[in-house]
Protein backbone atom coordinates (compact mmCIF):
# COMPACT_ATOMS: atom_id res chain seq x y z
CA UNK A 1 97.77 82.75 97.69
CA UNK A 2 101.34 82.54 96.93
CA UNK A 3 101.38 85.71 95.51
CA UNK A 4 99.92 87.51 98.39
CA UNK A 5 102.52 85.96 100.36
CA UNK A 6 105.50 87.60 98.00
CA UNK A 7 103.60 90.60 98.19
CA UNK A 8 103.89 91.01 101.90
CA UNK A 9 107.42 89.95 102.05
CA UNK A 10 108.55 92.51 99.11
CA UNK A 11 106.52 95.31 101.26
CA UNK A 12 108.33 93.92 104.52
CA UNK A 13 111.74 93.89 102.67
CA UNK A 14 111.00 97.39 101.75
CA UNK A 15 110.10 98.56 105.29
CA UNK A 16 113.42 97.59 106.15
CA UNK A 17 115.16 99.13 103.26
CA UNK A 18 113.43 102.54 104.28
CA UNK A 19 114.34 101.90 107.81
CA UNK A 20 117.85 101.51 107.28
CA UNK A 21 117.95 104.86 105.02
CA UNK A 22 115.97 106.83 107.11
CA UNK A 23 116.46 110.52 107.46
CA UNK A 24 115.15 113.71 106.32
CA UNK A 25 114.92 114.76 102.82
CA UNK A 26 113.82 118.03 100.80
CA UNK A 27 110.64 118.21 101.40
CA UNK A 28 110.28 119.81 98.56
CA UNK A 29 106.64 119.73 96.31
CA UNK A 30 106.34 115.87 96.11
CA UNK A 31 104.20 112.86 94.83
CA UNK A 32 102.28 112.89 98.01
CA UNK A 33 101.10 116.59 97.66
CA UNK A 34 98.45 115.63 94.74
CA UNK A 35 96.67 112.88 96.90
CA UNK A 36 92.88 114.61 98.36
CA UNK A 37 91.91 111.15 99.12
CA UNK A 38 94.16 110.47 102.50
CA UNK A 39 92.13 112.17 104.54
CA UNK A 40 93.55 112.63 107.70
CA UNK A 41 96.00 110.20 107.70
CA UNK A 42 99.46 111.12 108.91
CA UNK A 43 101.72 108.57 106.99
CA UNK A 44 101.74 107.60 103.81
CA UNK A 45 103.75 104.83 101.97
CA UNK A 46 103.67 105.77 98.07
CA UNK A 47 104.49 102.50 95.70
CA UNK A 48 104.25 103.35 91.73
CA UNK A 49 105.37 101.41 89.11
CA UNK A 50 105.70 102.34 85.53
CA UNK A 51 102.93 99.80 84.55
CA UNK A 52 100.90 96.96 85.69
CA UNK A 53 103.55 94.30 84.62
CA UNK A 54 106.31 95.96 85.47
CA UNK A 55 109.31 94.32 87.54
CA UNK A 56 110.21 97.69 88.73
CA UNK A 57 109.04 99.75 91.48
CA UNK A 58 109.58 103.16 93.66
CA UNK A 59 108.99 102.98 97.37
CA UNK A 60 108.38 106.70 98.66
CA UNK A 61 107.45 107.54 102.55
CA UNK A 62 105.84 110.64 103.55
CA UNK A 63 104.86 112.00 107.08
CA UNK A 64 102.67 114.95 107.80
CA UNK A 65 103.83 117.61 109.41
CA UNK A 66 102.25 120.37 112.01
CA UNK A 67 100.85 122.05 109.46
CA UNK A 68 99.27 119.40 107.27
CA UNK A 69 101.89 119.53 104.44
CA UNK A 70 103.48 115.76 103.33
CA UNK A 71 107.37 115.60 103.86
CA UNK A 72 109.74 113.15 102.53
CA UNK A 73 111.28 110.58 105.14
CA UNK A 74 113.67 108.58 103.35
CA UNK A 75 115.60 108.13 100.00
CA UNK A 76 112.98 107.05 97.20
CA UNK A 77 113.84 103.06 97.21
CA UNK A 78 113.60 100.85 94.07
CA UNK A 79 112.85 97.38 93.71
CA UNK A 80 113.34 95.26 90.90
CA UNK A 81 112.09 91.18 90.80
CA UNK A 82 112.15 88.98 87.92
């Protein structure tokens, strides 16, 4: 239970990381481009970590746009927790 707790506050802590940085970037071929299993969803927050133990992880957040195609809305974010 504890754990699920932590979990919640890192993604709330990271909300308000992306919030503060907010802004358009290159929208560019990304991450989110490779997902067929969003359906029609219109946001999209991407966490990946470089492996199930990890202590490190990238916060992306992608928005659809008029024509279906996933753009960037903020700076990538890391995390890191010990």
């Amino acid at each position: 239970m504890r754990k699920v707790f932590w979990s919640i506050g890192v993604v709330f802590l990271a909300l308000g990381v992306i919030c503060a940085v907010s802004g358009k970037v290159d929208a560019a071929t990304n991450d989110a481009q490779r997902f067929k299993t969003v359906g029609a969803n219109k946001q999209l927050i991407l966490v990946t970590t470089p492996g199930y133990k990890s202590n490190k992880a990238t916060i992306q957040t992608f928005e659809r746009d008029s024509k279906g195609v996933w753009q960037r809305k903020a700076a990538d974010v890391w995390l890191y927790w010990s």
